[in-house]
C-alpha atoms as a PDB file:
ATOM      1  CA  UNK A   1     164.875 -30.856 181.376  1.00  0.00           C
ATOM      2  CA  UNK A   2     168.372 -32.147 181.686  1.00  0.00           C
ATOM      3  CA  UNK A   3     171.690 -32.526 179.844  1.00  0.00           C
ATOM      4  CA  UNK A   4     172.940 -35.864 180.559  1.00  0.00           C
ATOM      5  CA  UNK A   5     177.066 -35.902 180.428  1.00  0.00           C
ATOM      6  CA  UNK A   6     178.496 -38.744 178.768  1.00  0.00           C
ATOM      7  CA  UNK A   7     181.784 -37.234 177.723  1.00  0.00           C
ATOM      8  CA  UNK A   8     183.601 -39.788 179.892  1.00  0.00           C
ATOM      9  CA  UNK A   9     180.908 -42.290 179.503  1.00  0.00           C
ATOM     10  CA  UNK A  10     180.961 -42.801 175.819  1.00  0.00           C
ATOM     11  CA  UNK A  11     184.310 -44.304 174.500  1.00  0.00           C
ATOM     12  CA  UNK A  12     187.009 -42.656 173.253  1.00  0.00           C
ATOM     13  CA  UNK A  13     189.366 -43.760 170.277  1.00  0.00           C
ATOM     14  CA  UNK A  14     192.419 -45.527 171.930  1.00  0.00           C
ATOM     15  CA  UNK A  15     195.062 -42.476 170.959  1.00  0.00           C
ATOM     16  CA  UNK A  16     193.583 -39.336 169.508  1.00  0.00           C
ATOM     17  CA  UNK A  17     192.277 -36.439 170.937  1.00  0.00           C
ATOM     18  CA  UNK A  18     189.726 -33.323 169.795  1.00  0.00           C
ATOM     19  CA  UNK A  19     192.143 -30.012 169.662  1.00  0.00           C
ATOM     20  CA  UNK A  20     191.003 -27.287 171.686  1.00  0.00           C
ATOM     21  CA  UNK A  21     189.607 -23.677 170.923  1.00  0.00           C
ATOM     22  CA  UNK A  22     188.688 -20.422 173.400  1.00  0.00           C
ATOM     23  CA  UNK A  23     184.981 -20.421 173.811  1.00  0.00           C
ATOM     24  CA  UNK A  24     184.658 -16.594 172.730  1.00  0.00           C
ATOM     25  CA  UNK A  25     185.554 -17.844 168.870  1.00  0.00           C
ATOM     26  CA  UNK A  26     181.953 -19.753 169.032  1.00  0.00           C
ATOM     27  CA  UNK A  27     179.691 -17.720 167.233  1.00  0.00           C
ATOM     28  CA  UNK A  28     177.197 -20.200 165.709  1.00  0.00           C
ATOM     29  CA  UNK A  29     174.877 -23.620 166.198  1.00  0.00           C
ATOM     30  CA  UNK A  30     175.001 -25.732 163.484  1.00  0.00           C
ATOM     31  CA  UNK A  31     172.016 -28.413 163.621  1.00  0.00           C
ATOM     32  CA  UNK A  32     172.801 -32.295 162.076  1.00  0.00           C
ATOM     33  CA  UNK A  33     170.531 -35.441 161.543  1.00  0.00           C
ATOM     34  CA  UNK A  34     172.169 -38.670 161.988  1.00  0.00           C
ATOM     35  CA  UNK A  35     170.789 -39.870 158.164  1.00  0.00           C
ATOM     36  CA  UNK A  36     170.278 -43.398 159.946  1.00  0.00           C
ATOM     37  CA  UNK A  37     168.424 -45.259 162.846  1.00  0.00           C
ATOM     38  CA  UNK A  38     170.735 -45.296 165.244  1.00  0.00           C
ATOM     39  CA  UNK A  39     171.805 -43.775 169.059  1.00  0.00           C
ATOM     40  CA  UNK A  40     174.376 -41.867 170.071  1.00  0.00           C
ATOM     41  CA  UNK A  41     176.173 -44.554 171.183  1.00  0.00           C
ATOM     42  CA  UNK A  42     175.832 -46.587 168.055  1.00  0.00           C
ATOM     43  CA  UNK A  43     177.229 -43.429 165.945  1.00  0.00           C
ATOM     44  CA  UNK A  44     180.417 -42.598 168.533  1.00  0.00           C
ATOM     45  CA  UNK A  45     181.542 -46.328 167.943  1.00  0.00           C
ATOM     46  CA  UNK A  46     181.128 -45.664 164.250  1.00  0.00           C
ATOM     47  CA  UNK A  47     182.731 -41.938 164.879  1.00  0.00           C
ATOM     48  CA  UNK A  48     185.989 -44.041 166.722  1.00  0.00           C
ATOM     49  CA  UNK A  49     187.096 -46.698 163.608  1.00  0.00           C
ATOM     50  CA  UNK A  50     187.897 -45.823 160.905  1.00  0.00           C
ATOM     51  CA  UNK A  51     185.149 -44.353 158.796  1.00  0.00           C
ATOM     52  CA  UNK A  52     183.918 -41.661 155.730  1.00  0.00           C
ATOM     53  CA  UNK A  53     185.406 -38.481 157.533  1.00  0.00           C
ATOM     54  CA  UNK A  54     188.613 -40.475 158.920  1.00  0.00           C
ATOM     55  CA  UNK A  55     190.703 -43.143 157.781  1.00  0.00           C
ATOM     56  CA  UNK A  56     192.008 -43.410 161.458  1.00  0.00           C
ATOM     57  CA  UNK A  57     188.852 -43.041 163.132  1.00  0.00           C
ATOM     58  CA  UNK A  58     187.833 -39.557 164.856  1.00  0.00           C
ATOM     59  CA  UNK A  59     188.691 -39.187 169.015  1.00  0.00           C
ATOM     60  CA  UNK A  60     184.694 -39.351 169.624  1.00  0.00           C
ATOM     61  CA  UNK A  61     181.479 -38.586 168.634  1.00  0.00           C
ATOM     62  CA  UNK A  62     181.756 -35.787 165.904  1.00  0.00           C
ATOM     63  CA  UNK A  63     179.117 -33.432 167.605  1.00  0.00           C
ATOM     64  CA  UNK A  64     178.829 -31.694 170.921  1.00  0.00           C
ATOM     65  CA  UNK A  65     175.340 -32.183 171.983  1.00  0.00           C
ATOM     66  CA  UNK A  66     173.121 -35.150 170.131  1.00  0.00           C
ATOM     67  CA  UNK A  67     169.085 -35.389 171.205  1.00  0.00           C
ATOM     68  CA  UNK A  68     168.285 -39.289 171.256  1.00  0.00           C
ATOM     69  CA  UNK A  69     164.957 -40.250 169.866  1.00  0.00           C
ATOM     70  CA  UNK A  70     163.297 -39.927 173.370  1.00  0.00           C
ATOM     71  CA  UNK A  71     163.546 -36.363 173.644  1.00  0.00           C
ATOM     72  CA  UNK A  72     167.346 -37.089 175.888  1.00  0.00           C
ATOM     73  CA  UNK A  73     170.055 -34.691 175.281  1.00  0.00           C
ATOM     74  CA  UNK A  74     173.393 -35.919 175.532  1.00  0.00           C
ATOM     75  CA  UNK A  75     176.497 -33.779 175.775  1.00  0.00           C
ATOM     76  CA  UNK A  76     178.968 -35.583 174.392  1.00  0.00           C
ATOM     77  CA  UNK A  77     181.963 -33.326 174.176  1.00  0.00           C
ATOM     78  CA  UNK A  78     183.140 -30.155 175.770  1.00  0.00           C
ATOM     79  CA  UNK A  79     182.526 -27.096 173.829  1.00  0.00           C
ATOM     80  CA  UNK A  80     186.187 -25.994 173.669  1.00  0.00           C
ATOM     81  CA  UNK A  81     186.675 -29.411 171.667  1.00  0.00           C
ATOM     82  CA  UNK A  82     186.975 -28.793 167.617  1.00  0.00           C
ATOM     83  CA  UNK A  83     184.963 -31.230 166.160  1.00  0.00           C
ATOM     84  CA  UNK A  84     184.571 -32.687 162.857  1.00  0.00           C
ATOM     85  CA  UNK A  85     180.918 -31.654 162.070  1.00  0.00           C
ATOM     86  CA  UNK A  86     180.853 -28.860 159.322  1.00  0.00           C
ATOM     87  CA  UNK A  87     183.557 -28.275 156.712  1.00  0.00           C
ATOM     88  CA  UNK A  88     184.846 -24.971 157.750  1.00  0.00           C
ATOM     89  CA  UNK A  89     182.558 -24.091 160.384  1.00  0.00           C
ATOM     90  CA  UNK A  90     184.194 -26.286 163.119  1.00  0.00           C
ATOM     91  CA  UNK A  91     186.231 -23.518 164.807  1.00  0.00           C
ATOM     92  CA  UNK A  92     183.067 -21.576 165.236  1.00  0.00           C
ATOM     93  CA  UNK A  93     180.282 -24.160 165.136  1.00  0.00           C
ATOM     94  CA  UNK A  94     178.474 -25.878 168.206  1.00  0.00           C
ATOM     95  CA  UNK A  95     177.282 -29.306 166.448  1.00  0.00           C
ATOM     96  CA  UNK A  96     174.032 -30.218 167.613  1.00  0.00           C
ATOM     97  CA  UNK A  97     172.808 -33.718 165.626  1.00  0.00           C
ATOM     98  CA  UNK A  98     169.245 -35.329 165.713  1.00  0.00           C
ATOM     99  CA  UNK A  99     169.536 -39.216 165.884  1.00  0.00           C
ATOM    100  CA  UNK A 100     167.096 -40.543 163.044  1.00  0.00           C
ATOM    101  CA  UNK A 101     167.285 -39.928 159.145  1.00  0.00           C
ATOM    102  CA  UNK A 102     164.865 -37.484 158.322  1.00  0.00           C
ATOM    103  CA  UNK A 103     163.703 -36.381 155.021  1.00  0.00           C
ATOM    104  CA  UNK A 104     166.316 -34.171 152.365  1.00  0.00           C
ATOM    105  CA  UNK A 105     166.612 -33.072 149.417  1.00  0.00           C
ATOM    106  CA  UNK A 106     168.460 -35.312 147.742  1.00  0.00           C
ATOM    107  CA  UNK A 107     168.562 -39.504 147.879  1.00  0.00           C
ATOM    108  CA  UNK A 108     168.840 -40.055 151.277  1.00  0.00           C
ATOM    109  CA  UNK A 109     165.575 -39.249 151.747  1.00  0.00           C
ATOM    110  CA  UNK A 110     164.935 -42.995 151.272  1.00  0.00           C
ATOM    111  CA  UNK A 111     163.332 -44.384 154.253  1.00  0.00           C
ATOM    112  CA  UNK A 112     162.990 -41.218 155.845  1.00  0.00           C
ATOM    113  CA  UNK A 113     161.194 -40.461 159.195  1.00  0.00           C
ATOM    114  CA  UNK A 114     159.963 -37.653 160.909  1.00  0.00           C
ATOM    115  CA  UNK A 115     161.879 -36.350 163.965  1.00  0.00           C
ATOM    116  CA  UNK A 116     159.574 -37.351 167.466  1.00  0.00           C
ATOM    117  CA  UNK A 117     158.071 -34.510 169.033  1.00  0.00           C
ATOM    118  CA  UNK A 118     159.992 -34.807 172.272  1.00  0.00           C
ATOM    119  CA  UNK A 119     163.316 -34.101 170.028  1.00  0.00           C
ATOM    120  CA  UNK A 120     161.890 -30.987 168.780  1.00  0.00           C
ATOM    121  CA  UNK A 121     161.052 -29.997 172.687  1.00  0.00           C
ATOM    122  CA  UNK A 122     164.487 -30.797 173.679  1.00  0.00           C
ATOM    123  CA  UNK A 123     166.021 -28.984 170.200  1.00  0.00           C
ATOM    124  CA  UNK A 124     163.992 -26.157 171.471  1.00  0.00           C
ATOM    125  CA  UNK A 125     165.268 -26.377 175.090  1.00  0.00           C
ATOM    126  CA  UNK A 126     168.898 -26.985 174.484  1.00  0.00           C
ATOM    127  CA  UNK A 127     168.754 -24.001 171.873  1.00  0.00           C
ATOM    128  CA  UNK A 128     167.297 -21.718 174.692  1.00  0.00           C
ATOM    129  CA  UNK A 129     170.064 -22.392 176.522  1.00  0.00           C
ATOM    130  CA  UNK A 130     172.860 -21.941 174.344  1.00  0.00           C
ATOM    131  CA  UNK A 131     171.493 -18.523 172.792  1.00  0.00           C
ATOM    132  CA  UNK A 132     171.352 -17.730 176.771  1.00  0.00           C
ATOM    133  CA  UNK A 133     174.743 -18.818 177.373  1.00  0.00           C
ATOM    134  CA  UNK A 134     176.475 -17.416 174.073  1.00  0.00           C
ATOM    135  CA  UNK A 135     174.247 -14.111 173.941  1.00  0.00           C
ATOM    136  CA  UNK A 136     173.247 -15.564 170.240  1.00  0.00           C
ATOM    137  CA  UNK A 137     170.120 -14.435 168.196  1.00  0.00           C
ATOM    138  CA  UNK A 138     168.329 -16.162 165.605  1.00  0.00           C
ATOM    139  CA  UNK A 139     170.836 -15.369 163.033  1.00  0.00           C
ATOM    140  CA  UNK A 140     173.705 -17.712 165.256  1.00  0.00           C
ATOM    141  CA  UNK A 141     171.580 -20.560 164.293  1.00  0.00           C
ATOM    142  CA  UNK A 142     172.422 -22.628 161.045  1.00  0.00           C
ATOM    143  CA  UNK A 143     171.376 -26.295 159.178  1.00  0.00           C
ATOM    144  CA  UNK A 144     174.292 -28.064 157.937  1.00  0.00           C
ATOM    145  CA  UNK A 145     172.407 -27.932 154.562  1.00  0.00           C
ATOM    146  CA  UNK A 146     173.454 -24.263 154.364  1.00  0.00           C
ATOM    147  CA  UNK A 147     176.927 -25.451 154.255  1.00  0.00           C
ATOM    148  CA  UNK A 148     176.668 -27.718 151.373  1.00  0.00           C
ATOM    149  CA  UNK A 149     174.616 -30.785 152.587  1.00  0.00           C
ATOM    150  CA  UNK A 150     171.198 -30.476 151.465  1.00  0.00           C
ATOM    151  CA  UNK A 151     169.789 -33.602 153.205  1.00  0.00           C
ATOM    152  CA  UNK A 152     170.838 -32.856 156.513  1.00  0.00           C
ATOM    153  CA  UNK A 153     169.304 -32.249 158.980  1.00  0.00           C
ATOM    154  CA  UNK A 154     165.993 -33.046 156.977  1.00  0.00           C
ATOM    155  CA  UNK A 155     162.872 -30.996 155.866  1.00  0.00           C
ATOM    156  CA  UNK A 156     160.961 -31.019 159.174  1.00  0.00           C
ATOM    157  CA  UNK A 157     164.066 -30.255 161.430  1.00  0.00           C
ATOM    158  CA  UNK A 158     164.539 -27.252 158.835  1.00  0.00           C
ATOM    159  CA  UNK A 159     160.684 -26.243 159.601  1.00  0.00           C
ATOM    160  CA  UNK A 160     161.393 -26.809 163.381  1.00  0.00           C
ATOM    161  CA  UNK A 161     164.190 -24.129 163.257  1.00  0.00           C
ATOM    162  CA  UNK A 162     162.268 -21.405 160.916  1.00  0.00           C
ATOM    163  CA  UNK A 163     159.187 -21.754 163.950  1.00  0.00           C
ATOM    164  CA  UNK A 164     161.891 -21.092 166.674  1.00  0.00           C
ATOM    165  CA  UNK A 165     163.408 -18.471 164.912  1.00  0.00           C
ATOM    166  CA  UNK A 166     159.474 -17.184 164.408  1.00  0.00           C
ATOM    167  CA  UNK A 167     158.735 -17.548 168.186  1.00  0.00           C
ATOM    168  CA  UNK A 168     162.124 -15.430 169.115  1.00  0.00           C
ATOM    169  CA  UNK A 169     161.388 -12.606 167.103  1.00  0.00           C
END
């Protein structure tokens, strides 16, 4: 499987810029749904005008790595940039996000989906290689529901993540 760079593909907001942070202060994944049909690229131009998290519009898509609907994994920023991902965890946090809206606990469960098997492959791979990279365990790995947002990333990605963390130990 491979990581498809778009870093330089995907458009960047016309002045601003992710800050920066030493890799050795990442110390946790942090796993995202998009909570709507649409591609990474669709969500970066939403990420780059103004929007909900930014009155000025955010440098770029909000997440390092996304995992399209076809089971492709995109890296979309460098993991020294600090995002805008998880409240409080974005020193810290890799953002991984799921495009689709996938069932929560909460109202935005309307017209929910299921995430397509070859997303949970490629969740699986790119996790494999960032535990490998980072020296993480299962206890690195996190929903963004256990920061506050119940419906992301959705039910079944939540059930995806308690069989990995099965499988590793």
């Amino acid at each position: 499987m491979v990581i498809e760079n778009q870093i330089n593909v995907l458009p960047w907001h016309k002045y601003r810029r992710w800050g920066y942070r030493p890799t050795h202060l990442i110390n946790k994944i942090v796993l995202h749904q998009a909570l709507c049909d649409a591609t990474t690229k669709n969500i970066n131009a939403y990420h780059i005008k103004p929007n909900h998290i930014s009155s000025e519009g955010l440098p770029h898509f909000a997440y390092h790595y996304s995992i399209e609907k076809d089971g492709k994994v995109i890296q979309a920023n460098e993991l020294t940039h600090i995002l805008a991902h998880t409240k409080s965890q974005n020193m810290s946090g890799i953002g991984i996000m799921l495009c689709g809206n996938f069932e929560g606990i909460n109202w935005w469960s309307q017209n929910a989906a299921s995430p397509t098997p070859e997303q949970i492959t490629s969740l699986y791979f790119l996790l494999d290689k960032l535990i490998k990279d980072f020296n993480f365990n299962t206890g690195n790995l996190y929903t963004h529901a256990q920061f506050g947002k119940l419906a992301c990333p959705g039910l079944d990605i939540e059930r995806a993540l308690n069989a990995y963390r099965k499988k590793l130990s």
